[in-house]
Protein backbone atom coordinates (compact mmCIF):
# COMPACT_ATOMS: atom_id res chain seq x y z
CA UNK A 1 -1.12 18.09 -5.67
CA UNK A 2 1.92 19.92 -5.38
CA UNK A 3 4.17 20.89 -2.47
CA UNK A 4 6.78 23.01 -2.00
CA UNK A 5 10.71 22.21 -2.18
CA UNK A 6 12.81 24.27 0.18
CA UNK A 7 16.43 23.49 1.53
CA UNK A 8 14.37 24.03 5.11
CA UNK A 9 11.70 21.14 4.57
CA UNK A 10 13.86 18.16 2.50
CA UNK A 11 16.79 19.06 3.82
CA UNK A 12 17.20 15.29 5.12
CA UNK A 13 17.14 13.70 2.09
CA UNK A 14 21.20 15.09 1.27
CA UNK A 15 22.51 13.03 -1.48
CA UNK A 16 21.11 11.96 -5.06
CA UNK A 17 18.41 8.93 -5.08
CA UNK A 18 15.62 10.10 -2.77
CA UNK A 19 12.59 8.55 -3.09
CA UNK A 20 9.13 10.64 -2.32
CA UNK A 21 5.72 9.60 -2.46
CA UNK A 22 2.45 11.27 -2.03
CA UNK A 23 -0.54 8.81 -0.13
CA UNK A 24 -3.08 8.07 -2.49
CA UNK A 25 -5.75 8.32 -0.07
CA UNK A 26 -4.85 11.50 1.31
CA UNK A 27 -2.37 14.08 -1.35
CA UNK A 28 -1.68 16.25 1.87
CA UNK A 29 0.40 13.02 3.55
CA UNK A 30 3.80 12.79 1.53
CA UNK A 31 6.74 10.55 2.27
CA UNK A 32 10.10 11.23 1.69
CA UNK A 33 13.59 9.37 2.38
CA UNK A 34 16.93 8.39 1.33
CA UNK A 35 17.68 5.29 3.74
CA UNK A 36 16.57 3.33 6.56
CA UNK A 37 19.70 3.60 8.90
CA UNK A 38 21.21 4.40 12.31
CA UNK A 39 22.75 7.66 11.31
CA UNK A 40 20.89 10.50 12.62
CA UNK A 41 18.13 12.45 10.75
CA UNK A 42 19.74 11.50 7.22
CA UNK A 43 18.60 7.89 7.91
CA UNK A 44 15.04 8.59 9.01
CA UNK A 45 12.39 8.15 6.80
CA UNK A 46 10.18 11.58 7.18
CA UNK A 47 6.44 11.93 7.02
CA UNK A 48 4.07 15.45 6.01
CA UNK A 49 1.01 15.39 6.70
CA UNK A 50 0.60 19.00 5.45
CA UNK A 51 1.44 18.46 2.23
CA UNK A 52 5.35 18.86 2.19
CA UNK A 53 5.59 22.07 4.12
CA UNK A 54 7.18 20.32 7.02
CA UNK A 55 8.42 17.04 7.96
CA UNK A 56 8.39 14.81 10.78
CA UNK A 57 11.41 11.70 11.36
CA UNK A 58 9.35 8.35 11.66
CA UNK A 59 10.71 6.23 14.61
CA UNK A 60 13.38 3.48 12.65
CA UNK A 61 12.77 0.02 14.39
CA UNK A 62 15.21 -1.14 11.15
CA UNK A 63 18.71 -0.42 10.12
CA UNK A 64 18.24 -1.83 6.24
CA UNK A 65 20.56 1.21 4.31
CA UNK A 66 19.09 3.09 1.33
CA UNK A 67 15.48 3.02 0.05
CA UNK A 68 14.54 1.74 -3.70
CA UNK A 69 10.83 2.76 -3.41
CA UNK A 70 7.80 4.13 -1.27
CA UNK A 71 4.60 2.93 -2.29
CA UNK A 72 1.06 4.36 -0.61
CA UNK A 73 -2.02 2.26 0.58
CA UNK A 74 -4.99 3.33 -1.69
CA UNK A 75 -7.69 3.44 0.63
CA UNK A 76 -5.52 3.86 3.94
CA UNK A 77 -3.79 6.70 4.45
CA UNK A 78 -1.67 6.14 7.68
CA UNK A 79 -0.73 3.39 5.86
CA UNK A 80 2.50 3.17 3.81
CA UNK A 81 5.54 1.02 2.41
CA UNK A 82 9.47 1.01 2.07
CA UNK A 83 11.03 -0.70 -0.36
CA UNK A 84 14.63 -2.00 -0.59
CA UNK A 85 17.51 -3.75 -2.67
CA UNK A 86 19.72 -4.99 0.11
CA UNK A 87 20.91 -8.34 -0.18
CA UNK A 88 19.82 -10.65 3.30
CA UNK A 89 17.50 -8.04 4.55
CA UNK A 90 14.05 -6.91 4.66
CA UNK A 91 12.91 -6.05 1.64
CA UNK A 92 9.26 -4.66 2.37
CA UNK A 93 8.44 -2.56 5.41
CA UNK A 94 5.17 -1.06 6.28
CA UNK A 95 3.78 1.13 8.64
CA UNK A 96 -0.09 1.42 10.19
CA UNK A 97 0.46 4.67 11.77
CA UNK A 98 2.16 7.06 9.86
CA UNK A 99 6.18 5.66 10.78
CA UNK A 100 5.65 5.42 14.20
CA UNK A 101 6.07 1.52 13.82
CA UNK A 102 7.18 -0.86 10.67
CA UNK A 103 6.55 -4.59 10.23
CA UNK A 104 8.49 -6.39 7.69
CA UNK A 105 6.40 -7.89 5.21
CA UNK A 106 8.96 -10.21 3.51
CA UNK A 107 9.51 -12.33 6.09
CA UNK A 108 13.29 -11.44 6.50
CA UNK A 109 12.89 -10.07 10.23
CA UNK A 110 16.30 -10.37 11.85
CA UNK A 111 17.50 -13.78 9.36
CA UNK A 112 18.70 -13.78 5.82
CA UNK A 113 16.50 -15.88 4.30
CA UNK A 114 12.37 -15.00 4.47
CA UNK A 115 10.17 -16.86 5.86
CA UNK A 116 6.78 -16.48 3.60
CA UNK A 117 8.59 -16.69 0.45
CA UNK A 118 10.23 -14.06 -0.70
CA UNK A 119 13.04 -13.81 -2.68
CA UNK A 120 15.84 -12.25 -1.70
CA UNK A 121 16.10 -9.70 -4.98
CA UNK A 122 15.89 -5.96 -5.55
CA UNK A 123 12.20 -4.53 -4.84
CA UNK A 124 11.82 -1.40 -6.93
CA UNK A 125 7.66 -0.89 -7.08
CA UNK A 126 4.51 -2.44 -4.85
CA UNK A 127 1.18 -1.96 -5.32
CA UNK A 128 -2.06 -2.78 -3.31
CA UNK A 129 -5.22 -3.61 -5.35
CA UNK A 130 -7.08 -0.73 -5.03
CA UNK A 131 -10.69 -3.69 -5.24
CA UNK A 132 -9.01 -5.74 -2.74
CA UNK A 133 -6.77 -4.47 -0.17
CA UNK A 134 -5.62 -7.77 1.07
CA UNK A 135 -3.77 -8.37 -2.84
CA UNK A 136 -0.22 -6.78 -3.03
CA UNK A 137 2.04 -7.03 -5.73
CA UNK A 138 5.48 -6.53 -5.25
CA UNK A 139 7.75 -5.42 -8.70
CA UNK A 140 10.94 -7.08 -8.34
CA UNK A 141 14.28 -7.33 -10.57
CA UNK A 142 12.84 -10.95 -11.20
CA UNK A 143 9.32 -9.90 -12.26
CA UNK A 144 6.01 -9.40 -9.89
CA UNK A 145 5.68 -11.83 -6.43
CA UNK A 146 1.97 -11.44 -4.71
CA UNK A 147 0.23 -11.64 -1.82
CA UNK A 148 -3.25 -12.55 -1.31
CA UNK A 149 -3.16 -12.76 2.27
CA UNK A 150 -1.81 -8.54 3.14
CA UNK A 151 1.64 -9.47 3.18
CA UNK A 152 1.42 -12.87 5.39
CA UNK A 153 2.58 -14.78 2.47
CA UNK A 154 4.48 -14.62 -1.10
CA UNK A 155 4.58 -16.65 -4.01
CA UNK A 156 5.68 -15.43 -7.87
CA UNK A 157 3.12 -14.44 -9.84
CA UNK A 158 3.10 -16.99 -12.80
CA UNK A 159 0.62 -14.62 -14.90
CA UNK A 160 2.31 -15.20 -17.98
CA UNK A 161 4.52 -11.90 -18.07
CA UNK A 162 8.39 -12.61 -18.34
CA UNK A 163 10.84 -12.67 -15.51
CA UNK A 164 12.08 -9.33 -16.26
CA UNK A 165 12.39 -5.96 -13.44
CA UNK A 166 9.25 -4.09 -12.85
CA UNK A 167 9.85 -1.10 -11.98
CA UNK A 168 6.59 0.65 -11.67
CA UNK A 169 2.69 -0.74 -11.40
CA UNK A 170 0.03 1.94 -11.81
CA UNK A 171 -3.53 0.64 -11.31
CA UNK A 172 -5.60 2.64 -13.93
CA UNK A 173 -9.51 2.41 -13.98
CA UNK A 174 -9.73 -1.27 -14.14
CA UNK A 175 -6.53 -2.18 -15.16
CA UNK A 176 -2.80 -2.97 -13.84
CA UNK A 177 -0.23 -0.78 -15.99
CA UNK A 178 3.45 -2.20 -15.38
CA UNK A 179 6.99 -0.43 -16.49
């Protein structure tokens, strides 16, 4: 699906490494964002819900700094994730309801270590299984961490792929494609 660009509708996202993503459930929902931050509109994450003709500010209950992903729930489509690099911080934060609220998934909260193991290392990609909701993989500079339990807990995904950055995880027909 495509949407249009105009300076009127992205005009938030001012600087170079914006991230965008369009829901998988629903093409007409599209994120869009350059950081998660205390400074004004230009560190909102923004929400469409008419596929990119206007945007809406989601309510920030983080101050993490700039985004290094979005990622979309497959079957949910209220549902979405932001992903960041910043050392000693959240690294995974979702949302239910379309940005009105986010949960950190990585078990950094407010501390600087996580707490349902995590690593603290750049998170460039996620993916939930589109079979079973519950299973998330998370690309990281360090290689793919999952969760079987949505998000409750991490561990690294010994699957016999090297420790190397994954960058992007595409789940086509029955299988996981990673970059």
């Amino acid at each position: 699906t495509l949407f249009p660009i105009t300076a009127a509708n992205w005009g938030f996202l001012n600087g170079t490494g914006a991230n965008a993503a369009i829901s998988l459930k629903t093409p007409q929902i599209v994120w869009a964002g350059l950081r998660m931050s205390n400074s004004g509109t230009l560190g909102k994450i923004h929400v469409s819900s008419n596929g990119g003709v206007s945007f809406t500010p989601t309510t920030n209950s983080f101050s993490i700094g700039r985004l290094s992903g979005f990622a979309t729930h497959p079957t949910q489509d209220s549902t979405a994730y932001a992903l960041f690099s910043v050392a000693q911080s959240p690294k995974i934060l979702r949302t239910t309801n379309l940005g009105q609220t986010w949960e950190d998934i990585s078990g950094f909260g407010s501390g600087t270590t996580s707490t349902n193991g995590f690593p603290d290392v750049a998170v460039y990609s996620l993916l939930v299984m589109p079979n079973n909701p519950t299973e998330i993989w998370a690309g990281t500079e360090i290689g793919i961490f999952s969760s079987t339990n949505n998000g409750a807990t991490w561990a690294y995904a010994n699957n016999g792929l090297p420790a190397v950055s994954i960058w992007q995880m595409r789940a086509v027909d029955d299988q996981i494609v990673v970059a």
